[in-house]
Protein backbone atom coordinates (compact mmCIF):
# COMPACT_ATOMS: atom_id res chain seq x y z
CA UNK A 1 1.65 -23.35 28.74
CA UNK A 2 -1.97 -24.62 29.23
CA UNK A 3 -4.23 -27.16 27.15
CA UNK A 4 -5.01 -26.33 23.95
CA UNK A 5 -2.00 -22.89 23.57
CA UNK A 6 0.59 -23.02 21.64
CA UNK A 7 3.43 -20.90 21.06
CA UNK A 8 3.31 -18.84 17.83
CA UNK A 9 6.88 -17.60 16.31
CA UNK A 10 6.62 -13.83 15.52
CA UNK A 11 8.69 -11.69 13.06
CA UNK A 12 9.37 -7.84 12.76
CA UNK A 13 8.83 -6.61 9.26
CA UNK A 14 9.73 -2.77 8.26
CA UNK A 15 7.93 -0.82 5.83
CA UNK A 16 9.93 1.48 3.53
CA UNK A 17 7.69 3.60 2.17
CA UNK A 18 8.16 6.09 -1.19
CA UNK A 19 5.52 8.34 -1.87
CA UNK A 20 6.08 10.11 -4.97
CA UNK A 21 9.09 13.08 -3.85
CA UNK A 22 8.24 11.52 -0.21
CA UNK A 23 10.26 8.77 1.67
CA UNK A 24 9.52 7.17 5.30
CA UNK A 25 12.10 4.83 6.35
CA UNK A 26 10.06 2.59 9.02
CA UNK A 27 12.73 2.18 12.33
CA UNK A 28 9.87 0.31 14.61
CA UNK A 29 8.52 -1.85 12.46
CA UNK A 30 5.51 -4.36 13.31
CA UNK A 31 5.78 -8.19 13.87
CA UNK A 32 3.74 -10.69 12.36
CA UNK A 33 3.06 -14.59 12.50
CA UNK A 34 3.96 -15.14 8.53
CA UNK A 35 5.80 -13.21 5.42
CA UNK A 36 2.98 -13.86 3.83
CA UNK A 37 0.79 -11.64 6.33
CA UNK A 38 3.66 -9.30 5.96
CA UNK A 39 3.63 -9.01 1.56
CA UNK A 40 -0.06 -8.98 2.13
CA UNK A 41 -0.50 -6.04 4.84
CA UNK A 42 1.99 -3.99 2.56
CA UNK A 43 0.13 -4.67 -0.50
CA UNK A 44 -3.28 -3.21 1.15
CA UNK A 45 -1.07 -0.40 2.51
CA UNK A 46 -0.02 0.63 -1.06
CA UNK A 47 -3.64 0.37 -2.05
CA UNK A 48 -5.13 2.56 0.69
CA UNK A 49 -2.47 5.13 -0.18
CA UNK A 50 -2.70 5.44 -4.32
CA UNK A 51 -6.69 5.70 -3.38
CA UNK A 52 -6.21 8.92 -2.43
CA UNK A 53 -3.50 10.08 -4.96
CA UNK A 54 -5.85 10.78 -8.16
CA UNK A 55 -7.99 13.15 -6.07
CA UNK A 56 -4.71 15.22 -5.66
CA UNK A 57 -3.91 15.06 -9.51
CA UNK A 58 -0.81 12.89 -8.79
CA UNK A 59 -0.28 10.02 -10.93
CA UNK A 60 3.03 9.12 -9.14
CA UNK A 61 3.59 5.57 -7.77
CA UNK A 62 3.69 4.62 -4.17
CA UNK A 63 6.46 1.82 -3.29
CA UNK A 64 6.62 0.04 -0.49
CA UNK A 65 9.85 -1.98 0.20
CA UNK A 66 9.37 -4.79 3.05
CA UNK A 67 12.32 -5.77 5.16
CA UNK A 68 12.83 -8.12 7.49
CA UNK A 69 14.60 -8.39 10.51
CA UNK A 70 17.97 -8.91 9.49
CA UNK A 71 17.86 -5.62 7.18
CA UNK A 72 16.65 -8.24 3.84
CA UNK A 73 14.46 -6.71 1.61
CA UNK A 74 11.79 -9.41 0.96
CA UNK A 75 9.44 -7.78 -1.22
CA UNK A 76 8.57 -4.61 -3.47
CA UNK A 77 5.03 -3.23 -3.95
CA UNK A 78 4.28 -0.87 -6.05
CA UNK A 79 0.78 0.90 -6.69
CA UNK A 80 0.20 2.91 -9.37
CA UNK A 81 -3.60 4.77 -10.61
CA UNK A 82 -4.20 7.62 -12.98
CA UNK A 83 -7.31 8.74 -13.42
CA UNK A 84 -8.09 10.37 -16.90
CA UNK A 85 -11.57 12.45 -16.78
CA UNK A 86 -12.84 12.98 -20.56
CA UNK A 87 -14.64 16.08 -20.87
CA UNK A 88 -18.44 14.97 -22.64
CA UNK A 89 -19.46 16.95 -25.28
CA UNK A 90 -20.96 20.51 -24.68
CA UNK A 91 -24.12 20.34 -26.87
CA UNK A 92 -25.15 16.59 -25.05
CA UNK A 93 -27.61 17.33 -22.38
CA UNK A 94 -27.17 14.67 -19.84
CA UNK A 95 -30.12 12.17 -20.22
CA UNK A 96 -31.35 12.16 -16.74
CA UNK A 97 -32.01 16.12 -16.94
CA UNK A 98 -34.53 16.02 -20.24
């Protein structure tokens, strides 16, 4: 190796993922330098999924279950959002169209 590089240990992580009636069990999985980068990326992943859910009128929870190489489960996320819309009152005009 030259000056200044250092070698940096990788790991491959696989994300289980449970989608309200739907299942993907990740085969390939995706290495990266910590666990901690791993818990984290699968915590934003949940996110980015239950964004769109309430759009769609499900209120069903996305889980994500991380394993690790050796087949481990290291972590559980699970991201859960229900949007309830609260119909205003009919005779209220709305105050921006006086």
């Amino acid at each position: 190796m030259g000056a200044g590089l250092r070698e940096v240990a990788v790991a491959r992580y696989y994300f289980d993922i449970r989608d309200g009636a739907q299942s993907a069990h990740d085969d390939e999985g995706t290495e990266f330098d910590s666990m901690d980068a791993a818990v984290q990326t699968s915590g934003q992943s949940a996110a980015e999924i239950g964004a769109n859910r309430p759009a769609k009128g499900d209120i069903s929870d996305v889980v994500i279950e991380v394993r690790d190489e050796r087949g481990r489960r290291i972590c559980t996320v699970r991201a859960s959002m229900e949007i309830k819309r609260h119909s205003p009152p009919a005779h209220d005009p709305h105050p921006w169209s006086a």
